[in-house]
N, C-alpha and C. Protein backbone atom coordinates (compact mmCIF):
# COMPACT_ATOMS: atom_id res chain seq x y z
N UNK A 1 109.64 129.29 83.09
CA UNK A 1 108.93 128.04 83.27
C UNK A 1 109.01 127.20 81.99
N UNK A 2 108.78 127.56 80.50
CA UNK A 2 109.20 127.04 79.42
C UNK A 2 110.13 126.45 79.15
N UNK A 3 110.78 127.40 79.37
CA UNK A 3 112.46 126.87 79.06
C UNK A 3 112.53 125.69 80.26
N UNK A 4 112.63 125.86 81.56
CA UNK A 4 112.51 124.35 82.45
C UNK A 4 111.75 123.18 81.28
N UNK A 5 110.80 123.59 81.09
CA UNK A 5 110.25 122.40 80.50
C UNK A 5 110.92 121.61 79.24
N UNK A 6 111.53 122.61 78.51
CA UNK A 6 112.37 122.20 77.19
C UNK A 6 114.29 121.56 78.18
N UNK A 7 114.26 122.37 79.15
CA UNK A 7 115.55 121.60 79.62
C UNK A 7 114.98 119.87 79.93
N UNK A 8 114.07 120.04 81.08
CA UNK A 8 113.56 118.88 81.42
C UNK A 8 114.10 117.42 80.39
N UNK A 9 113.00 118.36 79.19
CA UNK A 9 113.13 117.06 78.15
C UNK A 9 114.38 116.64 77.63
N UNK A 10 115.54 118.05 77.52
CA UNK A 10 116.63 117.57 76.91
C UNK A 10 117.70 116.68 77.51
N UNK A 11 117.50 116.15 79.25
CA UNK A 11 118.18 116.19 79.98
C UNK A 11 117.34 114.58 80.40
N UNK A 12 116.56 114.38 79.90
CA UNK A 12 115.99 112.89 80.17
C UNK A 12 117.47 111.57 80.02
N UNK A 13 118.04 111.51 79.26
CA UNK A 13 119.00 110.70 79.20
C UNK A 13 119.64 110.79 80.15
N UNK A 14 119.73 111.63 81.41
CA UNK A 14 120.45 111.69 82.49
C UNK A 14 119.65 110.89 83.53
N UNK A 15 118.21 111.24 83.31
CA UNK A 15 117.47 111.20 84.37
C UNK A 15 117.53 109.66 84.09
N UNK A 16 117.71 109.26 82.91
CA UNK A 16 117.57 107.17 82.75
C UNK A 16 118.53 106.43 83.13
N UNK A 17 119.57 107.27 83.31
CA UNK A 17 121.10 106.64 84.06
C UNK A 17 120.57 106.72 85.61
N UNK A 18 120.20 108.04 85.79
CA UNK A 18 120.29 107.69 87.53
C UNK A 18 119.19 106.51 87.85
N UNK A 19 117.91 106.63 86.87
CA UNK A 19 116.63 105.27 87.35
C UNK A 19 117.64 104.34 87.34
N UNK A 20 118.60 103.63 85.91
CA UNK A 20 119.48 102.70 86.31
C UNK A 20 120.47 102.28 87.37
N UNK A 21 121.20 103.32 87.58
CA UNK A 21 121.59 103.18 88.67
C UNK A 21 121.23 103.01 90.05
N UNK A 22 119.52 103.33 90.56
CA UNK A 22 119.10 103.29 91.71
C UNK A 22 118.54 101.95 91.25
N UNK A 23 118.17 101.26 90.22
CA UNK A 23 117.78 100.22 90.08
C UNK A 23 118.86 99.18 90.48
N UNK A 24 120.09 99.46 89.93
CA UNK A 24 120.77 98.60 90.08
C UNK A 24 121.26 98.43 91.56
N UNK A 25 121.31 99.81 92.70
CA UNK A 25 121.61 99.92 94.21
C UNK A 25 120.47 98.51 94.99
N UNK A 26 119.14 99.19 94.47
CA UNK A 26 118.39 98.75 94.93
C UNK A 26 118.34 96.91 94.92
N UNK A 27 118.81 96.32 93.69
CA UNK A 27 118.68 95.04 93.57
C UNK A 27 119.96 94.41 94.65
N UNK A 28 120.99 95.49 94.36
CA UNK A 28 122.16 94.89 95.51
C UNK A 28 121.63 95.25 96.66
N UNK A 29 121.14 95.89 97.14
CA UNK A 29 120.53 96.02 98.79
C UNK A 29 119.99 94.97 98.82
N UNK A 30 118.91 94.63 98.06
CA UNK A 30 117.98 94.20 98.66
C UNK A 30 118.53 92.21 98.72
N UNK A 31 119.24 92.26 98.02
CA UNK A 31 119.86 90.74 97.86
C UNK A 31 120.84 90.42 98.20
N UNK A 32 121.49 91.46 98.98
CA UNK A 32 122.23 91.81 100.05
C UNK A 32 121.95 91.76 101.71
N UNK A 33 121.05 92.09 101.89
CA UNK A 33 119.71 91.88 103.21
C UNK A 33 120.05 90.85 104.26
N UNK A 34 119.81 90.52 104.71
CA UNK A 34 120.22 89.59 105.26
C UNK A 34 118.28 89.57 106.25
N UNK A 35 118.12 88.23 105.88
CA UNK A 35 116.49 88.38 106.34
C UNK A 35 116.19 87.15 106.88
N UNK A 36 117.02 86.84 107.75
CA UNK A 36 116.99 85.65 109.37
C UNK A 36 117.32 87.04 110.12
N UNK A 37 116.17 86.85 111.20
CA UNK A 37 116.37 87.46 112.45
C UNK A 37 116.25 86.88 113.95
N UNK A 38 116.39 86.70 114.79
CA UNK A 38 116.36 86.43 116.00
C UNK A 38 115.85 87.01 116.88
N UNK A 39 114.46 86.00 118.06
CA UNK A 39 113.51 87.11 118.57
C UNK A 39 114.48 87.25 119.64
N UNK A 40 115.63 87.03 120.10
CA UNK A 40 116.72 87.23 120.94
C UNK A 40 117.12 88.23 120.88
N UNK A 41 117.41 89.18 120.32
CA UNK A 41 117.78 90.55 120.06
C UNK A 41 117.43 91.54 120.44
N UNK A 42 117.88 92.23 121.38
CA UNK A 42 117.58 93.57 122.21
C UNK A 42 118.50 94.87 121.60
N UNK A 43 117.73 95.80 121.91
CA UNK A 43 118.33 97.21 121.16
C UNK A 43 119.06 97.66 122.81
N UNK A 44 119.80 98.94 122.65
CA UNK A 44 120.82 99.00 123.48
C UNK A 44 119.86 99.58 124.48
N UNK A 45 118.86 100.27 124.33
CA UNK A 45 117.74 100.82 125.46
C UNK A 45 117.38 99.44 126.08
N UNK A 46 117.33 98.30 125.75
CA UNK A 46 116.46 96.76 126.49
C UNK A 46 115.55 96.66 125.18
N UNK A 47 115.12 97.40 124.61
CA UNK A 47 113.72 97.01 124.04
C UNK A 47 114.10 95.94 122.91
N UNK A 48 113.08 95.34 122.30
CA UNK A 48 113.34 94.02 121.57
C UNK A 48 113.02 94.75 120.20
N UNK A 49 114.12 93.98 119.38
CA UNK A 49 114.42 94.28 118.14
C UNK A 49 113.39 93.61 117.44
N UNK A 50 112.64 94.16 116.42
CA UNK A 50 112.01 93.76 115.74
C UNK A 50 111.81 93.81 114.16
N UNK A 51 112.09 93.05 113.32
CA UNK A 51 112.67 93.13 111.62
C UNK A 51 111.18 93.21 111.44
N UNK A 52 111.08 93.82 110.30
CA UNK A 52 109.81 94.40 109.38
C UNK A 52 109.26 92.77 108.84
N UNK A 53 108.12 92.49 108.44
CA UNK A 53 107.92 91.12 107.93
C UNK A 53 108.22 91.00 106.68
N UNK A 54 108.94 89.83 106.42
CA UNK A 54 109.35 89.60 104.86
C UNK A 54 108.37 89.87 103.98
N UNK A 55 107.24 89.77 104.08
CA UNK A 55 106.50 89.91 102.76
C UNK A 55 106.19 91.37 102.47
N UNK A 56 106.08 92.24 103.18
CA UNK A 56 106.17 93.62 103.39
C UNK A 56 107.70 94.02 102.64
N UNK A 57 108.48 93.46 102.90
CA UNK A 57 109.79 94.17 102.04
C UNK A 57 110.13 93.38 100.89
N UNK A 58 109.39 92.47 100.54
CA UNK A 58 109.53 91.48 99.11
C UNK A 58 108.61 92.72 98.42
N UNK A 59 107.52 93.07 99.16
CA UNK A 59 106.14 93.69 98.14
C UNK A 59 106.54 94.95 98.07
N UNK A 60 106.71 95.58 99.11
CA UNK A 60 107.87 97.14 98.95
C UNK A 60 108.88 96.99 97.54
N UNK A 61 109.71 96.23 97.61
CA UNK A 61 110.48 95.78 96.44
C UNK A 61 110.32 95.84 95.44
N UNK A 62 109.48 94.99 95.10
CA UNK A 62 108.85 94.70 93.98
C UNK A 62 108.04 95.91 93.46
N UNK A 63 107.21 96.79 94.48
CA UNK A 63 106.60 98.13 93.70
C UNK A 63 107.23 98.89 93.55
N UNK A 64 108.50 98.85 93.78
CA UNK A 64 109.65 100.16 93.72
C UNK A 64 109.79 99.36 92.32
N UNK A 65 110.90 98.34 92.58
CA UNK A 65 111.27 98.08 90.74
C UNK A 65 110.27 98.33 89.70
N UNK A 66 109.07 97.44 89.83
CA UNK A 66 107.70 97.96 88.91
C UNK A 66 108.16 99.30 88.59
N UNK A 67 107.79 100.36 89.65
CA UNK A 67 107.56 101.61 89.46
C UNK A 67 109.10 102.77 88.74
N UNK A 68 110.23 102.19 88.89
CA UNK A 68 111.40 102.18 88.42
C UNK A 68 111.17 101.70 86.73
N UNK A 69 110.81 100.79 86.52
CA UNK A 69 110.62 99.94 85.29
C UNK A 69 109.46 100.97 84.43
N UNK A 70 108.24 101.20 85.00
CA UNK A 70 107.71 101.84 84.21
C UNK A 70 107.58 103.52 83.66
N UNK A 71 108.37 104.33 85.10
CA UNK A 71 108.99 105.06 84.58
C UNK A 71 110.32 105.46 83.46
N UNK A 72 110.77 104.14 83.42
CA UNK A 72 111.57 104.27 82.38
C UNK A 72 111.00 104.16 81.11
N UNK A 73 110.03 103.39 81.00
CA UNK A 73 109.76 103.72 79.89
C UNK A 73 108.75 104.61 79.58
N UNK A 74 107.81 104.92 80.38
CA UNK A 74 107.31 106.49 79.81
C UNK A 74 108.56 107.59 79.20
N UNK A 75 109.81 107.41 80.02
CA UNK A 75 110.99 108.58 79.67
C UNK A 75 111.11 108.15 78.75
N UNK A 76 111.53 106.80 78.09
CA UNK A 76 112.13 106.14 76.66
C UNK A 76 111.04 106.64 75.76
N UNK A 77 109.69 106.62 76.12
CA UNK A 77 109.06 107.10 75.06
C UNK A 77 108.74 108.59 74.56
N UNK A 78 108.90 109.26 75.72
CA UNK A 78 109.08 110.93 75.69
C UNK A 78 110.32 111.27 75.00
N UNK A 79 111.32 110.76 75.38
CA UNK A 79 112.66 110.82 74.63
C UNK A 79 112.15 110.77 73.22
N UNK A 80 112.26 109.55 72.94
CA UNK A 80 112.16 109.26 71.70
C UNK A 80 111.30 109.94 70.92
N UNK A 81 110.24 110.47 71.22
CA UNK A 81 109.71 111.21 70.43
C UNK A 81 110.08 112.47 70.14
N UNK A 82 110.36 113.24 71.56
CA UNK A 82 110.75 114.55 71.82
C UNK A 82 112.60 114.10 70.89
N UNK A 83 113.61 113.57 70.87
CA UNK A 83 114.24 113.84 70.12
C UNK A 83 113.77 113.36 68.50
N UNK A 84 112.95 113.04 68.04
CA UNK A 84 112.40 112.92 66.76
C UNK A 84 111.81 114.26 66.53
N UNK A 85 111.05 114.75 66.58
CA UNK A 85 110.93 116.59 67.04
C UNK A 85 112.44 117.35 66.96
N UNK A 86 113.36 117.33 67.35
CA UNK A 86 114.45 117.94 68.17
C UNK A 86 115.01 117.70 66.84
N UNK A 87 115.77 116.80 65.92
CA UNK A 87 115.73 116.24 64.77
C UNK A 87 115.52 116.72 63.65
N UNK A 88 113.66 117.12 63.76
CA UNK A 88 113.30 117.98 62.50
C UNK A 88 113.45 119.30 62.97
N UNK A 89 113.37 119.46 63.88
CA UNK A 89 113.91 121.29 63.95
C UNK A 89 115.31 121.78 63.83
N UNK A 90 116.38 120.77 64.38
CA UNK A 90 117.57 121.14 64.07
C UNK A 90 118.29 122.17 65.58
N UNK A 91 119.50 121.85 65.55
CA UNK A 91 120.05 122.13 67.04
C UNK A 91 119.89 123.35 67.26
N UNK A 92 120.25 124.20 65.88
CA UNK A 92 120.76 125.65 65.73
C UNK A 92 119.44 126.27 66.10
N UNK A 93 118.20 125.65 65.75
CA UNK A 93 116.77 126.09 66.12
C UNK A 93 116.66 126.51 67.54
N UNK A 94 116.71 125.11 68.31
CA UNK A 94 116.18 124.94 69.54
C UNK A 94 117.38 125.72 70.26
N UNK A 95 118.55 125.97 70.11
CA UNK A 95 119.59 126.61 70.68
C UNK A 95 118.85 128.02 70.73
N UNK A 96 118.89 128.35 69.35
CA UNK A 96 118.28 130.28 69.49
C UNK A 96 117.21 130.26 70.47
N UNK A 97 116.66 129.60 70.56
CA UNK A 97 114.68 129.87 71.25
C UNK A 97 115.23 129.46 72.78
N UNK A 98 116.45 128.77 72.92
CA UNK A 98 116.60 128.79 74.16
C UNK A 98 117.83 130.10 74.82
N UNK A 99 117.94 130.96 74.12
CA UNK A 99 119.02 132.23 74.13
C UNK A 99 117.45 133.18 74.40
N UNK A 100 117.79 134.28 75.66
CA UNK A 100 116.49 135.15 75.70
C UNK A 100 116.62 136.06 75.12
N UNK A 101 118.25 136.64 73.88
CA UNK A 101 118.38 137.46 72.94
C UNK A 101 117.93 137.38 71.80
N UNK A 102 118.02 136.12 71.48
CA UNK A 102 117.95 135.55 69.92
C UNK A 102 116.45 134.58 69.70
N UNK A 103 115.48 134.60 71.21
CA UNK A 103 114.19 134.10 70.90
C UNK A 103 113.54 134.50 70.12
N UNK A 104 112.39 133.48 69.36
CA UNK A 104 111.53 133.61 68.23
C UNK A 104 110.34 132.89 69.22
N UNK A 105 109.45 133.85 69.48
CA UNK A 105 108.44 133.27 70.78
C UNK A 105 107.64 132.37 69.75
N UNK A 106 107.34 132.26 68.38
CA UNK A 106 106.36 131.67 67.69
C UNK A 106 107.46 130.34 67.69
N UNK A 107 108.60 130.21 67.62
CA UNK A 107 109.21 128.73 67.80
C UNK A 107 109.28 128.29 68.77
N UNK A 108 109.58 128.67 69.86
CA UNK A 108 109.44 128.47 71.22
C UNK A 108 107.92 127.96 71.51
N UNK A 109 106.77 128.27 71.09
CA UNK A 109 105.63 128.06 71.10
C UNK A 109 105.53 126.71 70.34
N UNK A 110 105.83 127.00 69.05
CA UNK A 110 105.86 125.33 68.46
C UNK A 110 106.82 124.20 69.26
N UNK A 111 107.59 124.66 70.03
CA UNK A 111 108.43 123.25 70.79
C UNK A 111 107.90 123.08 72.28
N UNK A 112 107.17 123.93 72.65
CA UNK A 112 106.09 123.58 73.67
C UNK A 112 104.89 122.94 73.45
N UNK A 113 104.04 123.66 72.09
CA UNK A 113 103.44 122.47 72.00
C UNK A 113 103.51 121.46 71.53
N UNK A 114 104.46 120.94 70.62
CA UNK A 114 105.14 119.54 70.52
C UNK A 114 105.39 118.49 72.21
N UNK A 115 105.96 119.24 73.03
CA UNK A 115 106.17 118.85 74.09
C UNK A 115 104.77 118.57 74.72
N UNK A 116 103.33 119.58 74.49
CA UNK A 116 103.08 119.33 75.31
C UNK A 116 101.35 118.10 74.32
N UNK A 117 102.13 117.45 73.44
CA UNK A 117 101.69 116.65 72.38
C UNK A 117 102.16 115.13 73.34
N UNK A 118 103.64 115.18 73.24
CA UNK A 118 104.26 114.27 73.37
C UNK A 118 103.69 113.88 74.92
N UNK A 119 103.56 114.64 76.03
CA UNK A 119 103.27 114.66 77.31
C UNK A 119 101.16 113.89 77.13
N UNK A 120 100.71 114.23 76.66
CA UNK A 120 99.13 113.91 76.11
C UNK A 120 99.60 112.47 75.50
N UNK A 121 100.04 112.12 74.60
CA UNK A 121 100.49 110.81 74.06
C UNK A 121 100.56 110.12 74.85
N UNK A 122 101.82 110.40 75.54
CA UNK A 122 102.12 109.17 76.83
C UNK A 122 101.21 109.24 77.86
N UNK A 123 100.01 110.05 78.27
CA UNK A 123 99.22 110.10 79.01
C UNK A 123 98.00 108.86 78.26
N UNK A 124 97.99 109.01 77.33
CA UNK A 124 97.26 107.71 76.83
C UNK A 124 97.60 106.58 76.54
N UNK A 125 99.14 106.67 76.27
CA UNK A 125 99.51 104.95 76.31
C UNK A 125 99.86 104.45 77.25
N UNK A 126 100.23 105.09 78.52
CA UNK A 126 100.41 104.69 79.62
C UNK A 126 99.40 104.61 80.74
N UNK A 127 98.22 105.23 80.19
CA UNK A 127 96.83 105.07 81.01
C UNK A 127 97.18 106.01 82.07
N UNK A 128 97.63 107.00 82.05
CA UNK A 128 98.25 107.84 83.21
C UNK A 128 97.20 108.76 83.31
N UNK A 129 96.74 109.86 84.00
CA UNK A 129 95.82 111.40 84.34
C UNK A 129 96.34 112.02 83.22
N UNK A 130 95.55 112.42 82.38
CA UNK A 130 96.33 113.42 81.44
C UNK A 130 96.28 114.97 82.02
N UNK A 131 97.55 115.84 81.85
CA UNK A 131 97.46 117.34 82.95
C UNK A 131 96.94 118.19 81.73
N UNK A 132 95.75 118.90 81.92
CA UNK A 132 95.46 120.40 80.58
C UNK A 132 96.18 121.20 81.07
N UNK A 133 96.71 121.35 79.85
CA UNK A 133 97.68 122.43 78.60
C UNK A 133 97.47 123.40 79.31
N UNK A 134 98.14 124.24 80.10
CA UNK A 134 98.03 125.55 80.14
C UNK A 134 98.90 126.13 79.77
N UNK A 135 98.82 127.56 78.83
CA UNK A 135 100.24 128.02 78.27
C UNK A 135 100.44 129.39 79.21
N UNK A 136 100.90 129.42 79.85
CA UNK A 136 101.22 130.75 80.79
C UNK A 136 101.58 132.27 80.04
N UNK A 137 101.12 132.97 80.25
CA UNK A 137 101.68 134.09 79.48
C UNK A 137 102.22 135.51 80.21
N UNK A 138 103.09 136.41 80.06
CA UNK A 138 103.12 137.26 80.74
C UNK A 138 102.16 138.18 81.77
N UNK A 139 100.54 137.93 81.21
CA UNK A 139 99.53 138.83 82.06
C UNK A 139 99.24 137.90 82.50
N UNK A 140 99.40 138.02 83.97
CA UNK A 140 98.71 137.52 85.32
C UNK A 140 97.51 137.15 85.65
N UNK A 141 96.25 138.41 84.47
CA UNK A 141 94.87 138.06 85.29
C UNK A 141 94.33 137.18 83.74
N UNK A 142 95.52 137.18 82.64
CA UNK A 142 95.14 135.89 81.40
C UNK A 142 95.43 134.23 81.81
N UNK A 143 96.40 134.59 83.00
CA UNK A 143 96.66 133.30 83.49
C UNK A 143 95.91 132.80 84.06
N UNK A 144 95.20 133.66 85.32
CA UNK A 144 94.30 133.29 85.98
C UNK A 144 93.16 132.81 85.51
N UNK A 145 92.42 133.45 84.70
CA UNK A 145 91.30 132.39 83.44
C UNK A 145 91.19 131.89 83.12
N UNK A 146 92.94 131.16 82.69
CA UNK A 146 92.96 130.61 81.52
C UNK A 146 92.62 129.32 82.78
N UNK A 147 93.70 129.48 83.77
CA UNK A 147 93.31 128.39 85.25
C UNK A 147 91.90 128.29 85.22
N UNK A 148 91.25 128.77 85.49
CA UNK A 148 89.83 129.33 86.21
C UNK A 148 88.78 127.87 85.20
N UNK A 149 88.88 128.27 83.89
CA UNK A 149 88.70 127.41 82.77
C UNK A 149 88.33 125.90 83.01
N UNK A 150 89.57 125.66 83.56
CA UNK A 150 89.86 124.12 83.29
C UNK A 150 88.95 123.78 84.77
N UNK A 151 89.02 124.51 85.62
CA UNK A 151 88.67 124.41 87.25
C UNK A 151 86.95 123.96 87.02
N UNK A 152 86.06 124.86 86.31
CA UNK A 152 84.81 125.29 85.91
C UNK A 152 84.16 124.32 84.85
């Protein structure tokens, strides 16, 4: 589960190409559209064709891009920090702690909670739910408490 979380972050620059790219699909669809319809139009059963109302797919639109737009930059800012972190530790670091031969669980621990610093940050500048920290550990009924905790 750790290690997901340290890939996650390293792999954000991918995840900002595809937002771009669905951003950019999305602006050609949608301005692409073609939004004159005709109440003349029957579907091949008889029944009458009916187009969604324009303002419904202007406002659909528009909360997708919004929501496109501001996920990018929560990522730009996770990035950026999380590789400022990534930076002072050095590749050869984060490489070993991500090898399950050559782990150092006390570094691995410091780049989780850096991560889970950076994740709290952007939960406050973005006015988002902030999620509590749980650090999972091999015993099952320490996990469960540690859950139990935050629940209580």
């Amino acid at each position: 589960m750790d290690l997901l979380v340290i890939y996650g972050y390293s792999h954000i620059p991918d995840k900002l190409k595809k937002l771009r790219k669905h951003k950019k699909w999305l602006i050609h669809w949608f301005n692409s559209s073609p939004f004159i319809v005709s109440n003349m139009g029957f579907e091949e059963d008889g029944s009458h064709i009916s187009q969604p109302r324009i303002e419904k797919l202007v406002i659909n639109y528009l909360d997708t891009i919004n929501a496109i737009d501001q996920t990018t930059e929560i990522l730009k800012f996770k990035f950026k920090h999380f590789k400022r972190f990534f930076d002072s530790m050095g590749y050869e670091c984060i490489q070993v702690n991500l090898n399950p031969e050559t782990r150092n669980n006390g570094k691995l621990e410091t780049i989780l909670d850096e991560i889970m610093e950076i994740e709290e940050a952007a939960s406050w500048k973005f006015n988002l739910e902030p999620d509590p920290a749980v650090h999972m550990t091999e015993d099952p009924t320490e996990n469960m408490k540690r859950a139990l905790e935050y629940l209580l």
